[in-house]
C-alpha atoms as a PDB file:
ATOM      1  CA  UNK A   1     243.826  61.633-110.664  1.00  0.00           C
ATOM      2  CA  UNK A   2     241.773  64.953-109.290  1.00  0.00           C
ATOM      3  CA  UNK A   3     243.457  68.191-109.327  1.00  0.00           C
ATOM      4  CA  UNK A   4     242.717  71.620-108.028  1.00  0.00           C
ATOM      5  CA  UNK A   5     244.146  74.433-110.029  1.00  0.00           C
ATOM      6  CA  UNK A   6     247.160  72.115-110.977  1.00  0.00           C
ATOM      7  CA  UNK A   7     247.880  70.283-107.672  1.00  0.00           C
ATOM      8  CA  UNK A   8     247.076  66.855-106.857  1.00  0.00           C
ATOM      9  CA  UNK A   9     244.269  66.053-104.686  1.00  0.00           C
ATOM     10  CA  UNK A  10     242.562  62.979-105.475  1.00  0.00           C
ATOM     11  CA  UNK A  11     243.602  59.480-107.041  1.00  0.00           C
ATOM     12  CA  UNK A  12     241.831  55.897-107.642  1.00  0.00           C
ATOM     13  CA  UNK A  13     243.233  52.692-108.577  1.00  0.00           C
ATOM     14  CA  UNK A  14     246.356  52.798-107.499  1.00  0.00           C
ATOM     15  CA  UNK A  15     247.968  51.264-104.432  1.00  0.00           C
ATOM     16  CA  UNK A  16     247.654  53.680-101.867  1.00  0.00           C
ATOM     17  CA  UNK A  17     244.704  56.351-103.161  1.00  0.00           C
ATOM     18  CA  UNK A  18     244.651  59.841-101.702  1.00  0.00           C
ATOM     19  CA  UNK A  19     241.123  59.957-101.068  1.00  0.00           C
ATOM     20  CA  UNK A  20     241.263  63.701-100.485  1.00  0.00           C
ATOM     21  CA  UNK A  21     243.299  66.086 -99.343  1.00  0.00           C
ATOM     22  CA  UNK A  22     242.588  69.695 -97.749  1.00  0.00           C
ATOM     23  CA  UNK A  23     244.922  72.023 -98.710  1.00  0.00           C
ATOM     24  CA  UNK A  24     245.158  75.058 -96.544  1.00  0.00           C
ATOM     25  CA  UNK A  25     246.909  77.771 -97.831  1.00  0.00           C
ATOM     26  CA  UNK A  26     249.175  75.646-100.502  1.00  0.00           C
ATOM     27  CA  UNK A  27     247.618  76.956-103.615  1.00  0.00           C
ATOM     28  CA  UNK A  28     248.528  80.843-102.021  1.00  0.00           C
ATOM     29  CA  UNK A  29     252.061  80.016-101.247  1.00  0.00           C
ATOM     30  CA  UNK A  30     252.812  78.418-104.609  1.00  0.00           C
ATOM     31  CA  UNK A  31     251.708  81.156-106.349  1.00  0.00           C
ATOM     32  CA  UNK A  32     253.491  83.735-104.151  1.00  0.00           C
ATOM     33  CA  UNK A  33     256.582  81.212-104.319  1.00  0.00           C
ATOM     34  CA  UNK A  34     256.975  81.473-100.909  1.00  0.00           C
ATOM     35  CA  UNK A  35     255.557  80.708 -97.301  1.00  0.00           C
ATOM     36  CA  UNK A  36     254.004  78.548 -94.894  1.00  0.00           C
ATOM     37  CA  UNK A  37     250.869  76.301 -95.577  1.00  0.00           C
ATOM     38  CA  UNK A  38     248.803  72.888 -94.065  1.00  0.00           C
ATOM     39  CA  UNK A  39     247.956  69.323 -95.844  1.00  0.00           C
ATOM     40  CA  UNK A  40     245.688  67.190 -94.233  1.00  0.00           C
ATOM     41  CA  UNK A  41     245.622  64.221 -96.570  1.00  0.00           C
ATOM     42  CA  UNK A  42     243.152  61.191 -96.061  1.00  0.00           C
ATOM     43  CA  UNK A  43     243.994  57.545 -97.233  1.00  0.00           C
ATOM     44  CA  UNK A  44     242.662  54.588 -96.799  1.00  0.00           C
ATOM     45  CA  UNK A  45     244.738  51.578 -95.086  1.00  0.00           C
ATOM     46  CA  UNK A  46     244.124  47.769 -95.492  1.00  0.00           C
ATOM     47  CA  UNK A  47     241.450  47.584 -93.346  1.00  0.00           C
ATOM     48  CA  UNK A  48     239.086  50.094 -94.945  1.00  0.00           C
ATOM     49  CA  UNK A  49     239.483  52.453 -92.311  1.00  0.00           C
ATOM     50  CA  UNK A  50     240.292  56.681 -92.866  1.00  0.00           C
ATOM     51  CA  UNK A  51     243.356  57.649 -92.253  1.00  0.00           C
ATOM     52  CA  UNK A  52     244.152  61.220 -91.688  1.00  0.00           C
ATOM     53  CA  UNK A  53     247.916  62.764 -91.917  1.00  0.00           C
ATOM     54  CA  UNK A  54     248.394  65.885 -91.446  1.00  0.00           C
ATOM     55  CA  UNK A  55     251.491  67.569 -92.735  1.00  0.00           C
ATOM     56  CA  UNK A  56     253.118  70.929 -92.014  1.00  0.00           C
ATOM     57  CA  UNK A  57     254.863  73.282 -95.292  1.00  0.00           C
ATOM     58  CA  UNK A  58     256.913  75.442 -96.548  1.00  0.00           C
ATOM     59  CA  UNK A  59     257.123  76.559 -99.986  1.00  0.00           C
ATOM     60  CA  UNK A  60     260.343  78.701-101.434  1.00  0.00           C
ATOM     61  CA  UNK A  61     261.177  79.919-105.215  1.00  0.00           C
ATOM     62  CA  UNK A  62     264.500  78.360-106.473  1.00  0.00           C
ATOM     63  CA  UNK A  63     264.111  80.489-109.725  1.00  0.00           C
ATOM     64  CA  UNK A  64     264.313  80.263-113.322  1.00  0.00           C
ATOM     65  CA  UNK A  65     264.353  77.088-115.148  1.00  0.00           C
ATOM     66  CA  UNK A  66     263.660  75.794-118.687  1.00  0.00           C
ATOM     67  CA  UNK A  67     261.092  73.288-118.845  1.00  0.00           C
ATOM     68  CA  UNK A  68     260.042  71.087-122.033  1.00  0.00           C
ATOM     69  CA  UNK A  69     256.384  70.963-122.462  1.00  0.00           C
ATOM     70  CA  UNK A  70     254.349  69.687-125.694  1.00  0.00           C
ATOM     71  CA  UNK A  71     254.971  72.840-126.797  1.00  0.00           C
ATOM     72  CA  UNK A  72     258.543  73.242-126.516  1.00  0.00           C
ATOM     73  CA  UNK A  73     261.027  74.793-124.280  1.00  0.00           C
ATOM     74  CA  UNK A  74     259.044  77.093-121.886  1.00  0.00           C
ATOM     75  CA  UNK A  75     260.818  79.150-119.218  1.00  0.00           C
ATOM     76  CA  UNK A  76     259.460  78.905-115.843  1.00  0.00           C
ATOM     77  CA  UNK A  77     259.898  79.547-112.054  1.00  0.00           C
ATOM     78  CA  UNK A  78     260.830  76.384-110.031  1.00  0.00           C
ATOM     79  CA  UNK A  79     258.909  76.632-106.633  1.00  0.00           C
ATOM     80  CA  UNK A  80     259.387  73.634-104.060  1.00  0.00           C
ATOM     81  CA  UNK A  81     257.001  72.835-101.108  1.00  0.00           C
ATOM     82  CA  UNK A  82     258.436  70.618 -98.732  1.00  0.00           C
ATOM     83  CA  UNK A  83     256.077  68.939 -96.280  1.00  0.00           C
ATOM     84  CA  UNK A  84     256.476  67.020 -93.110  1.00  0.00           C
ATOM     85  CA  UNK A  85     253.980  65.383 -90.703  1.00  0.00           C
ATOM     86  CA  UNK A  86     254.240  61.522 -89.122  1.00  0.00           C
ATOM     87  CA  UNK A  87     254.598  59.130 -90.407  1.00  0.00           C
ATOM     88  CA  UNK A  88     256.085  60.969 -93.705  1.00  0.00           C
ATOM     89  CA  UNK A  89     257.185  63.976 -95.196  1.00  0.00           C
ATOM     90  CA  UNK A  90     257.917  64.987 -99.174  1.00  0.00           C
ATOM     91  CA  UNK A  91     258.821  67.313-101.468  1.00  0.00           C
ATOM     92  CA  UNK A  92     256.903  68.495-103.902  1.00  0.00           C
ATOM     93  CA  UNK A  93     258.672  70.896-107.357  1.00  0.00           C
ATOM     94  CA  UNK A  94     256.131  73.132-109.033  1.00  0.00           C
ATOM     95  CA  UNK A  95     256.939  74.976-112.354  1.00  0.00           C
ATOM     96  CA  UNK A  96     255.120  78.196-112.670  1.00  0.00           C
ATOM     97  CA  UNK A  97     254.589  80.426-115.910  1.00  0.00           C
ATOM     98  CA  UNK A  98     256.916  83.083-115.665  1.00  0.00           C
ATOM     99  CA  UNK A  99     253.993  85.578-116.259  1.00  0.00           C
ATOM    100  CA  UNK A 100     250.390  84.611-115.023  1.00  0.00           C
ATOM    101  CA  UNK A 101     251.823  82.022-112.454  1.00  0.00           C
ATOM    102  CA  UNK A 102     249.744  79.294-113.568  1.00  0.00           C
ATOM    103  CA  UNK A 103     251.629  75.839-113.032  1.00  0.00           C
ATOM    104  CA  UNK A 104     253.135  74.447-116.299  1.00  0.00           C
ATOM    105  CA  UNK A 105     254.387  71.161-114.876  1.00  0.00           C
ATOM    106  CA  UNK A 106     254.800  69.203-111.350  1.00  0.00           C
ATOM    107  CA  UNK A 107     256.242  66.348-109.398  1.00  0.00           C
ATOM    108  CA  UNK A 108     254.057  65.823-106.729  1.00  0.00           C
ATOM    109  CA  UNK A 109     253.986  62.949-103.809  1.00  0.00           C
ATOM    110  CA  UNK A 110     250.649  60.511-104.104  1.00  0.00           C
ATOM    111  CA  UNK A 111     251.625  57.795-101.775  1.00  0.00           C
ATOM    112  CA  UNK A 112     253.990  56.330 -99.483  1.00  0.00           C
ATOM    113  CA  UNK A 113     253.823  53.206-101.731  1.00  0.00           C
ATOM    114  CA  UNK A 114     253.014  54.863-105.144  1.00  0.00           C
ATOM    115  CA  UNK A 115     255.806  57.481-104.940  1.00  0.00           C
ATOM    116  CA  UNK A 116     255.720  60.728-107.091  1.00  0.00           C
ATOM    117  CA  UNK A 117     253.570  61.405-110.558  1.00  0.00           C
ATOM    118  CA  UNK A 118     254.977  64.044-112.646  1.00  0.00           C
ATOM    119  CA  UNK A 119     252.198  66.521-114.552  1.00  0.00           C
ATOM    120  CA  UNK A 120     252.506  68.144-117.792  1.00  0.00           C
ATOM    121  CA  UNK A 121     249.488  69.596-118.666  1.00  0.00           C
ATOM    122  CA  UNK A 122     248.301  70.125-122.306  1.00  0.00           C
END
């Protein structure tokens, strides 16, 4: 799995890889926990061939929430991005350090067939 600054957008050997994904304007909106951003995610089907979907978001805060990490209970912000686009859409939950806003853990969509990957960093 590739990330950049805590969100997912690369992964290999799994059953659907994300090749790569351009994210404009998600890592902003997380951070602000709010607003409007693109995806443009790139997969490859069972032919070899690119497949582009692009995906429209919008990210909101939900607030406060516990979270357990390695190093205990840690409170955090809950933001959520949901994205939609053809043929999919997905929600993705972010949990941001109360303080610097860095992202402390996340559920975040991979594939239509490979489902969601949860991320606790250490």
């Amino acid at each position: 799995l590739s990330f950049q600054d805590g969100i997912l957008v690369a992964s290999r050997g799994l059953n659907e890889d994300l090749i790569g994904a351009d994210l404009i304007g998600v890592q902003e909106a997380i951070t602000a926990g709010t607003g409007t951003s693109q995806r443009r995610h790139s997969f490859l089907d069972s032919e070899d061939q690119l497949q582009i979907r692009e995906l429209e978001c919008e990210v909101t805060t939900d607030g406060p929430e516990d979270i357990v990490t390695v190093a205990g209970a840690t409170p955090a912000i809950k933001v959520t991005e949901v994205c939609m686009g053809l043929p999919f859409a997905f929600t993705n939950n972010y949990w941001l350090d109360e303080i610097g806003g860095e992202i402390l853990q996340s559920q975040q969509a991979l594939a239509r067939t490979t489902g969601f990957i949860k991320v606790n960093p250490l």
